[in-house]
N, C-alpha and C. Protein backbone atom coordinates (compact mmCIF):
# COMPACT_ATOMS: atom_id res chain seq x y z
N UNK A 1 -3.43 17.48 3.45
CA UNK A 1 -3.03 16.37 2.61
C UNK A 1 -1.61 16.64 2.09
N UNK A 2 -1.06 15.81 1.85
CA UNK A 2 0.30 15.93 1.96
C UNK A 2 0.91 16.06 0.14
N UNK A 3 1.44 16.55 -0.54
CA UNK A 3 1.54 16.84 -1.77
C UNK A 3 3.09 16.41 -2.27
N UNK A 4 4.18 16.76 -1.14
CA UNK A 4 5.14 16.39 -1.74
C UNK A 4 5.64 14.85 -2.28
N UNK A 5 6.45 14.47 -2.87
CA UNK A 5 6.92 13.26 -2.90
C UNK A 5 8.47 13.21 -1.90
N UNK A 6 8.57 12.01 -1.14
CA UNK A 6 9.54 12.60 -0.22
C UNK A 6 10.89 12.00 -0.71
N UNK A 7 12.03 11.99 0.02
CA UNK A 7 13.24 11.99 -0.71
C UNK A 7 13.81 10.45 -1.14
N UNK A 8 13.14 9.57 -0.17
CA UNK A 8 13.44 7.90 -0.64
C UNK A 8 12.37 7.45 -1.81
N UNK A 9 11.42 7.97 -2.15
CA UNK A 9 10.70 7.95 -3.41
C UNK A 9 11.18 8.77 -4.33
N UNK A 10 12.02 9.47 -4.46
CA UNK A 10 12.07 10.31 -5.38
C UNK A 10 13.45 9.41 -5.76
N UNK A 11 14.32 8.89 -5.08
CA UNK A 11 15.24 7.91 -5.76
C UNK A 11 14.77 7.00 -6.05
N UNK A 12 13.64 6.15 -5.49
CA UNK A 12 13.27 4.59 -6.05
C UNK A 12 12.62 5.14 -7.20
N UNK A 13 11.40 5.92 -7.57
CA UNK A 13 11.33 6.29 -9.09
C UNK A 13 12.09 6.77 -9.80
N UNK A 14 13.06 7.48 -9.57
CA UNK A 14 14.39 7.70 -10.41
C UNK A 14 15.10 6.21 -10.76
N UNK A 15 15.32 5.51 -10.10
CA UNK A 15 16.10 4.00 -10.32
C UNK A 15 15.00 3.43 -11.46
N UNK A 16 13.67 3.36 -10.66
CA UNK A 16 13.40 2.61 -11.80
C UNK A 16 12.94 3.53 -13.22
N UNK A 17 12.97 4.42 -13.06
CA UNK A 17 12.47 5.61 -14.31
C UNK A 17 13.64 5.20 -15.67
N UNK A 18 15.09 5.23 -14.66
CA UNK A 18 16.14 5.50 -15.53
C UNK A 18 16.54 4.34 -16.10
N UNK A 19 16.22 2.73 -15.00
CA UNK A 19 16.58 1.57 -15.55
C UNK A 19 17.69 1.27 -14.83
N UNK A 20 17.89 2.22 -14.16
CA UNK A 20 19.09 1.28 -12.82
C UNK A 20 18.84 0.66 -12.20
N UNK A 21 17.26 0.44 -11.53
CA UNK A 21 16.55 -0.95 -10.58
C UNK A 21 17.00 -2.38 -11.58
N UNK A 22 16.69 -2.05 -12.91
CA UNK A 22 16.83 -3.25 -13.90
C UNK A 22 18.03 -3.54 -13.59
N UNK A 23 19.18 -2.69 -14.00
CA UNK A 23 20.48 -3.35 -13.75
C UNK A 23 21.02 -3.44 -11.98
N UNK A 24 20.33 -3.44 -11.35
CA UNK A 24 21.08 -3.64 -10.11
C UNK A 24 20.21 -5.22 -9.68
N UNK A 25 19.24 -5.30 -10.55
CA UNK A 25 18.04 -6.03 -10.05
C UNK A 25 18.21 -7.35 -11.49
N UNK A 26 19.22 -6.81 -12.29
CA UNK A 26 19.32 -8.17 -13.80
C UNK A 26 19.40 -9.55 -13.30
N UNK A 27 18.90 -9.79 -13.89
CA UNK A 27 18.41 -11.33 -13.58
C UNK A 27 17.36 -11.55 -12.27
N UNK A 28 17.42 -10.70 -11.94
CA UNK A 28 15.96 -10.98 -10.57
C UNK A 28 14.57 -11.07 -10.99
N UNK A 29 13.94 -12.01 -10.70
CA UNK A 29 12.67 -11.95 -11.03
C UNK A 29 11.69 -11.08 -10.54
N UNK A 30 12.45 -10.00 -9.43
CA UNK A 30 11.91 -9.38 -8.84
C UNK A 30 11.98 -7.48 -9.38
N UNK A 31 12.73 -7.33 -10.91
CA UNK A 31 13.16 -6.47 -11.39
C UNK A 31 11.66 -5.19 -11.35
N UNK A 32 11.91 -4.26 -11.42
CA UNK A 32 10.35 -3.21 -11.14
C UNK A 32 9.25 -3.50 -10.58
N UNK A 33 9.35 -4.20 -9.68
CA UNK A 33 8.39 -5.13 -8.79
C UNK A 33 7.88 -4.53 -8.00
N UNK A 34 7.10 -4.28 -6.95
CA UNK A 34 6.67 -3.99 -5.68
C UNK A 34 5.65 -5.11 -5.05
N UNK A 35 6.25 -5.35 -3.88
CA UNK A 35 5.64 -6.44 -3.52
C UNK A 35 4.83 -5.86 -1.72
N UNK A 36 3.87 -5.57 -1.30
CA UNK A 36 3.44 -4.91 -0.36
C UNK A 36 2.90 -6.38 0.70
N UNK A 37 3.12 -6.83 1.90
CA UNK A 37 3.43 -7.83 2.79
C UNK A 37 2.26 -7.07 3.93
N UNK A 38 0.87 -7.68 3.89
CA UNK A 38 0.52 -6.93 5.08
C UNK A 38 0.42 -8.35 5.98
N UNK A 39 0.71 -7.94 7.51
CA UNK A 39 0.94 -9.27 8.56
C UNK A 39 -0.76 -8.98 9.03
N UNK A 40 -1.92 -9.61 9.53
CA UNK A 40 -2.60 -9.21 10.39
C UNK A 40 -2.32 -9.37 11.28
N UNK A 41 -1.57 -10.44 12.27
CA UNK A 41 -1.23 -11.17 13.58
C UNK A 41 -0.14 -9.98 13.76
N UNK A 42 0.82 -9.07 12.81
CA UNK A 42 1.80 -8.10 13.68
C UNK A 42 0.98 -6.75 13.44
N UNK A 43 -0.20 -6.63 12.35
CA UNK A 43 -0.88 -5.02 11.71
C UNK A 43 0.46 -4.41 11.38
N UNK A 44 0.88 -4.76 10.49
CA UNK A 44 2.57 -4.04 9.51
C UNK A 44 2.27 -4.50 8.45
N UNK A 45 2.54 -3.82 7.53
CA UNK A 45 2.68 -3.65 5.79
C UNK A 45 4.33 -3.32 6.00
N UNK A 46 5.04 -4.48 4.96
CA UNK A 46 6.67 -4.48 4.74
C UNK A 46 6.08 -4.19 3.06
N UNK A 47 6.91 -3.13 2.51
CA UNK A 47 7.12 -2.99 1.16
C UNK A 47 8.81 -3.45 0.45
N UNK A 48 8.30 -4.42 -0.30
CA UNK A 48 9.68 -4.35 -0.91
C UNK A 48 9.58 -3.83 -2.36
N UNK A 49 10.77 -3.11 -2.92
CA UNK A 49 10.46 -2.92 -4.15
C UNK A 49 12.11 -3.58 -4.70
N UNK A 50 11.80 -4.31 -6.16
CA UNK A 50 12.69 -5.22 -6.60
C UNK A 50 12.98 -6.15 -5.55
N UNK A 51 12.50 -6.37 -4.44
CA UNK A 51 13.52 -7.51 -3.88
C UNK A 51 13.86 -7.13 -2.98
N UNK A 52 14.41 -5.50 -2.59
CA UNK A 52 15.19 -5.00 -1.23
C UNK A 52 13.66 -4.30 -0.49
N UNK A 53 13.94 -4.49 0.81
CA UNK A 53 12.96 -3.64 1.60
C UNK A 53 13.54 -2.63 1.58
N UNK A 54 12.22 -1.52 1.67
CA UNK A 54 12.05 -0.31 1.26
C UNK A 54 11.52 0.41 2.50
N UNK A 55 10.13 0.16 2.65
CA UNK A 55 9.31 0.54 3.82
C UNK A 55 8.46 -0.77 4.87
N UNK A 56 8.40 -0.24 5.76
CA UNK A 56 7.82 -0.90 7.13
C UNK A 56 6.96 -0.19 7.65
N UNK A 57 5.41 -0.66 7.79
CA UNK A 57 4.51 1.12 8.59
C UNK A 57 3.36 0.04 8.98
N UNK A 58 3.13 0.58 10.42
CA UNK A 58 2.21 0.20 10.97
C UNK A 58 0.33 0.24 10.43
N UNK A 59 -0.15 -0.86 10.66
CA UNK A 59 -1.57 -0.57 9.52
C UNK A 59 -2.69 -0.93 10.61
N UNK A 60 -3.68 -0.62 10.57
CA UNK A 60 -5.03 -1.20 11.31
C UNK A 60 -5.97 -1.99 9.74
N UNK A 61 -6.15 -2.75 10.25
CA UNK A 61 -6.90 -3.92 9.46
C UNK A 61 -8.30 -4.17 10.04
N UNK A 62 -9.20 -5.32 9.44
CA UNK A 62 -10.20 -5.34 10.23
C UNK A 62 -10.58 -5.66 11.09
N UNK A 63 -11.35 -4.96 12.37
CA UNK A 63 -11.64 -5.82 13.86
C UNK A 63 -12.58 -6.66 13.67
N UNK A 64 -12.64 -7.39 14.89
CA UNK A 64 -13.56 -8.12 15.54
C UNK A 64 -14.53 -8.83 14.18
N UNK A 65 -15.33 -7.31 13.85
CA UNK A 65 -16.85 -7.66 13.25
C UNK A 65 -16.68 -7.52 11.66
N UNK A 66 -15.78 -7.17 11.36
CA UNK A 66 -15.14 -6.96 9.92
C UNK A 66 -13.86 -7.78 9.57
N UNK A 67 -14.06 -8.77 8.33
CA UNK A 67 -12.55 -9.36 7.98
C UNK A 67 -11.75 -8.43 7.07
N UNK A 68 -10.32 -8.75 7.34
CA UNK A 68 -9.84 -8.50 6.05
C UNK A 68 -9.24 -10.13 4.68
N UNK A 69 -9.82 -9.47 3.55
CA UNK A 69 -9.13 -10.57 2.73
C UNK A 69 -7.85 -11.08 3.09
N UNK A 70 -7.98 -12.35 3.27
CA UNK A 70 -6.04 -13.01 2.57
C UNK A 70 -6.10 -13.55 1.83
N UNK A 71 -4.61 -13.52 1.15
CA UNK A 71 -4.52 -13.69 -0.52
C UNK A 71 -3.66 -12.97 -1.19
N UNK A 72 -3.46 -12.95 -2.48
CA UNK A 72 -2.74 -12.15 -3.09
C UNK A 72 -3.54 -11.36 -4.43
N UNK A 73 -3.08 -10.20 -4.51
CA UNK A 73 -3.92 -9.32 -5.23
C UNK A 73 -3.27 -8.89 -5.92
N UNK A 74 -3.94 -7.90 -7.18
CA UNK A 74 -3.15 -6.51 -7.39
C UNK A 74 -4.15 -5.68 -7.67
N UNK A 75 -3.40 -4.70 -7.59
CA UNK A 75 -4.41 -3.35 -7.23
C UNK A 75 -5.48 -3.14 -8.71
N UNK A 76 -6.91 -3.06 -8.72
CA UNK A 76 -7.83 -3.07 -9.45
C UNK A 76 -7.90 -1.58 -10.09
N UNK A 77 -8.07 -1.00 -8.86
CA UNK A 77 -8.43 0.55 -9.39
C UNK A 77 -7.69 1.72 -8.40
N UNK A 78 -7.49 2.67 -8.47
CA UNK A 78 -7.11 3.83 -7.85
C UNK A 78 -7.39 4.84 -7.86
N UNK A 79 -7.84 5.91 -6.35
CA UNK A 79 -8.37 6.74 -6.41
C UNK A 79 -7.36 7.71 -5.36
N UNK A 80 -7.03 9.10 -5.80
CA UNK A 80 -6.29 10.34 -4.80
C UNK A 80 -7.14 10.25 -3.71
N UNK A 81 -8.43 10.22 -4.00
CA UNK A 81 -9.28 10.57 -2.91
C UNK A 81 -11.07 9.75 -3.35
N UNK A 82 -11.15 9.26 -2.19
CA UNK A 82 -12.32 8.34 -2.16
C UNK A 82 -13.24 8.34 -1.36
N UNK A 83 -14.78 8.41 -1.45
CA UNK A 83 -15.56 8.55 -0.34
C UNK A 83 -16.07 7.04 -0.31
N UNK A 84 -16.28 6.57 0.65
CA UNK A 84 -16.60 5.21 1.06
C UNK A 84 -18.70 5.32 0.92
N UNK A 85 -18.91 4.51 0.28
CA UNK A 85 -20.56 4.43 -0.22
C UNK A 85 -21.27 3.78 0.90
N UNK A 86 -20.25 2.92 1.14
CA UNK A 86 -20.90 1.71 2.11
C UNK A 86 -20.99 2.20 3.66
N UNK A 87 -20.07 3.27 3.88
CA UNK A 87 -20.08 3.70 6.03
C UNK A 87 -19.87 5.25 5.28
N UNK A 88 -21.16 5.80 5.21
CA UNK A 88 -21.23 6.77 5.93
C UNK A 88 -20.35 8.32 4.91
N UNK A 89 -20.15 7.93 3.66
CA UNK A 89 -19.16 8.93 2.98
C UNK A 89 -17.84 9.29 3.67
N UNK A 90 -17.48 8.27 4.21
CA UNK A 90 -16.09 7.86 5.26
C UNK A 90 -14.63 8.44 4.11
N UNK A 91 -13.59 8.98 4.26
CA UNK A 91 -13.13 9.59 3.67
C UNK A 91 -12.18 8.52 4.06
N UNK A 92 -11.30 8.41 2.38
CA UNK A 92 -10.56 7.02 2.20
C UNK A 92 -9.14 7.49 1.21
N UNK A 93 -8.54 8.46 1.71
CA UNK A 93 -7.41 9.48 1.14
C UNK A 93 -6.59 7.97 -0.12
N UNK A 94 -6.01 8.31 -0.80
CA UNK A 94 -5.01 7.75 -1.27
C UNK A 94 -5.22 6.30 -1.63
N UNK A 95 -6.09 6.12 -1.95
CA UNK A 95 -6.82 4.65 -2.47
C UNK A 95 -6.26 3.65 -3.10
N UNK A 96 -5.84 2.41 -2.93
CA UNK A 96 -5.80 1.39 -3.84
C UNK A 96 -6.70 0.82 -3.61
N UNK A 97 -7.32 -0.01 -4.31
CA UNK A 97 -8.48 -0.93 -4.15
C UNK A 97 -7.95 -2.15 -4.62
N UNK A 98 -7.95 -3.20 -3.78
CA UNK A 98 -7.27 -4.56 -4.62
C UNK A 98 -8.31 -5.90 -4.34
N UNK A 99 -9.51 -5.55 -3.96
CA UNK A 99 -10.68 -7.06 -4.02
C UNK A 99 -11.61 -6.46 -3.89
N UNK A 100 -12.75 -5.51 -4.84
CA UNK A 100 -13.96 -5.54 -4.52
C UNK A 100 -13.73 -4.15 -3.80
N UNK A 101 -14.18 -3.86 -2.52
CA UNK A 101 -14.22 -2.46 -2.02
C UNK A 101 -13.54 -2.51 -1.05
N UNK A 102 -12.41 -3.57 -0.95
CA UNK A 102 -11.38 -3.10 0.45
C UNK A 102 -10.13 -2.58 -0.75
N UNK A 103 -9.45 -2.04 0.47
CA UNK A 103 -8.09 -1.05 -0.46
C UNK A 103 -6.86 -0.60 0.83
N UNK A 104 -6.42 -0.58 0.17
CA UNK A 104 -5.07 0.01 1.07
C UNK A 104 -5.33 1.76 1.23
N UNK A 105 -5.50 2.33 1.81
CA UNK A 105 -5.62 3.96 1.97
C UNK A 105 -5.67 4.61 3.50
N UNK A 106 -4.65 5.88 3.64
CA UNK A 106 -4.92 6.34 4.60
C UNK A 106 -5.63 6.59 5.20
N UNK A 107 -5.34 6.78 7.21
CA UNK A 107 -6.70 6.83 7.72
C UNK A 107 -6.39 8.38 8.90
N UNK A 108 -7.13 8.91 9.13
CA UNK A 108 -6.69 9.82 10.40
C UNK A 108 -6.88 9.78 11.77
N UNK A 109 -7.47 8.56 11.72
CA UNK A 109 -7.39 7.95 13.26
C UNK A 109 -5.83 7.07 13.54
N UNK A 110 -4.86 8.18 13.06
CA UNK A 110 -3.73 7.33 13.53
C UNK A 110 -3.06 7.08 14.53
N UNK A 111 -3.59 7.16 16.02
CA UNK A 111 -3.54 6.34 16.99
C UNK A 111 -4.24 5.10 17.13
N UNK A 112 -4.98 4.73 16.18
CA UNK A 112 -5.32 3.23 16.11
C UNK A 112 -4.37 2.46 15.40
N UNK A 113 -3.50 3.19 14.78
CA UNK A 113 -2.42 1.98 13.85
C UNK A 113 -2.04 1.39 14.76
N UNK A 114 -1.65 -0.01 14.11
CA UNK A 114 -0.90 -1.18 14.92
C UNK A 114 -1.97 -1.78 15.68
N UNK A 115 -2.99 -1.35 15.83
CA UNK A 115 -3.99 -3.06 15.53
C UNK A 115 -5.47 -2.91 15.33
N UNK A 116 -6.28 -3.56 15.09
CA UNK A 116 -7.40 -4.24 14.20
C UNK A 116 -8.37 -2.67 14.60
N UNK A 117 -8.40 -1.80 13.59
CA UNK A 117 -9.93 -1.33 13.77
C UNK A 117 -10.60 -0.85 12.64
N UNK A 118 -10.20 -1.55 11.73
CA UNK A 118 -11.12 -1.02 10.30
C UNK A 118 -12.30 -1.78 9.74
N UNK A 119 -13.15 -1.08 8.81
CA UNK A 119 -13.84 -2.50 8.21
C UNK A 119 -13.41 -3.50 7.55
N UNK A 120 -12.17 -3.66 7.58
CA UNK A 120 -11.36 -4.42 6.47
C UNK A 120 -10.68 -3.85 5.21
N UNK A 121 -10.78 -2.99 5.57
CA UNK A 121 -9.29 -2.18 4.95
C UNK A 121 -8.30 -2.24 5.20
N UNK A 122 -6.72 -1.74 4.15
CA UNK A 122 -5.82 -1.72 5.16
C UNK A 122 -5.70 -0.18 5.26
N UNK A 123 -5.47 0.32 6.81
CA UNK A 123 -5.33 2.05 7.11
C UNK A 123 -3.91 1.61 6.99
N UNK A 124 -3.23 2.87 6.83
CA UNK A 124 -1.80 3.94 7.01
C UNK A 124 -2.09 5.23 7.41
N UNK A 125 -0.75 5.20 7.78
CA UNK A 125 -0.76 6.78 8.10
C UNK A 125 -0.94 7.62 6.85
N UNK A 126 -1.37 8.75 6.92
CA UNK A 126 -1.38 9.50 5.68
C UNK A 126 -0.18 9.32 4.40
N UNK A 127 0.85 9.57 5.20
CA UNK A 127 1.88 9.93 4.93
C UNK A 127 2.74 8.77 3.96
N UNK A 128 2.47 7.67 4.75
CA UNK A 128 2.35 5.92 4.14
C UNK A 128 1.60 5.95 3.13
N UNK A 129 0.45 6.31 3.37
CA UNK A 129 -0.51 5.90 2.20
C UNK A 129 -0.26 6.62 1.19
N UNK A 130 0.57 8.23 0.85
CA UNK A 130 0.36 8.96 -0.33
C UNK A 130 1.86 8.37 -0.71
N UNK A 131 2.95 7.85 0.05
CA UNK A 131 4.16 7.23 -0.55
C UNK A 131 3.25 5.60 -1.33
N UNK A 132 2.71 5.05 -0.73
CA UNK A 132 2.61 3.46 -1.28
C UNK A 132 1.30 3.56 -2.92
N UNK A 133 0.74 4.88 -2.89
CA UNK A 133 -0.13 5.46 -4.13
C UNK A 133 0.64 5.45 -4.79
N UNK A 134 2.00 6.54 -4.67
CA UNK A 134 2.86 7.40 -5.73
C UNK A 134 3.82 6.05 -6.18
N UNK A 135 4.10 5.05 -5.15
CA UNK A 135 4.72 4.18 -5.97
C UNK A 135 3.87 2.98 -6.57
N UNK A 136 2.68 2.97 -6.75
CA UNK A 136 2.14 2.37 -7.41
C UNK A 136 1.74 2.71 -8.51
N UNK A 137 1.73 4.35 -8.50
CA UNK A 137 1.54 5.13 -10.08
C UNK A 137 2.62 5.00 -10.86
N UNK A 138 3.59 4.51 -10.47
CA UNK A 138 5.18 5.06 -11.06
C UNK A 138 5.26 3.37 -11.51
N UNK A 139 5.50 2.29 -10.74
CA UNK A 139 5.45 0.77 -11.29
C UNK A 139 4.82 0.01 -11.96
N UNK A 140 3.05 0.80 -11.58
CA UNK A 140 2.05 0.67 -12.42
C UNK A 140 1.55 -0.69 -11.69
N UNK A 141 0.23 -0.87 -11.47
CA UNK A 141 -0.52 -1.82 -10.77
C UNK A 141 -0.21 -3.52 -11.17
N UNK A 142 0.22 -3.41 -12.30
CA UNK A 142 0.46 -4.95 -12.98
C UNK A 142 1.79 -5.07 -12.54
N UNK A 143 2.51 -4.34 -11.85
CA UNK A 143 3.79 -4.71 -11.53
C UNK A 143 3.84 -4.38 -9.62
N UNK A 144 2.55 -4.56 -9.27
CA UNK A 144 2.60 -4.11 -8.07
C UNK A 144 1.70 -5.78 -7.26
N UNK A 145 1.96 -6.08 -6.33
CA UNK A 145 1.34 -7.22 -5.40
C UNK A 145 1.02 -7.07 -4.09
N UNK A 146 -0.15 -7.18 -3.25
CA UNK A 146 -0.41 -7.00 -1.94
C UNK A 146 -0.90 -8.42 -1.51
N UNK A 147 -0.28 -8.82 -0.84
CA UNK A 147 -0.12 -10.36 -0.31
C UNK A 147 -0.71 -10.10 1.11
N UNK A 148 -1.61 -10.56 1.66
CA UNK A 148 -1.99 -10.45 3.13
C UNK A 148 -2.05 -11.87 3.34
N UNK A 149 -1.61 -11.38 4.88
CA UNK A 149 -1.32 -12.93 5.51
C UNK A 149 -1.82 -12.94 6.89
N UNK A 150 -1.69 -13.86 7.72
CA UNK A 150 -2.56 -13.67 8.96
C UNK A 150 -1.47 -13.62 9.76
């Protein structure tokens, strides 16, 4: 599991820690924002934070026999580490939860990213998923949005 914070997070929480997102971002309605864009029709999550894109990472969503929500959310609850109740004590690293028991969290079947094989979750790569946690701890969930679209 991956522990560090890496070097383009460690400036976007510095910007917004210090209040330079505010002033580069004044007058934007989009000021300490994070806005997370998952496509199902491309399986990509675009993150913007304030307004500028940030990150782009391939996601598996749900197949066939499982939907995923569309809609817009924000994240309910959060967990470092999560065992799934419903399949099996399925290990669900880096948790957001934003409707009920689907969530954004890494997966380690990451040769399935980039298209449909979850129960309706969204997977990331590990690595995705402990960056899109750490900036949701730092903006704080009321300033955070996951918009899925088809």
């Amino acid at each position: 599991m991956r522990t560090a914070i890496s070097a383009k997070l460690i400036h976007i929480a510095a910007a917004a820690l210090t209040g330079t997102a505010l002033l580069l971002g004044a007058g934007s309605a989009h000021a300490n924002q994070i806005v997370a864009k998952v496509s199902l029709s491309q399986q990509t999550m675009e993150v913007t934070v304030d307004g500028r894109p940030t990150f782009a990472w391939k996601v598996s969503t749900g197949d066939r026999a499982h939907v995923t929500p569309t809609g817009s959310f924000k994240p309910t609850r959060m967990h470092e580490m999560w065992y799934s109740k419903k399949y099996d004590n399925a290990p669900m690293p880096h948790s957001v939860f934003f409707n009920g028991g689907y969530a954004v969290h890494a997966t380690y079947a990451v040769n399935r990213l980039g298209r449909p094989a979850s129960h309706g979750c969204v997977r990331l790569h590990p690595d995705a998923a402990a960056d899109f946690y750490q900036l949701v701890e730092v903006f704080g969930p009321a300033n955070t949005s996951i918009i899925i679209v088809k």
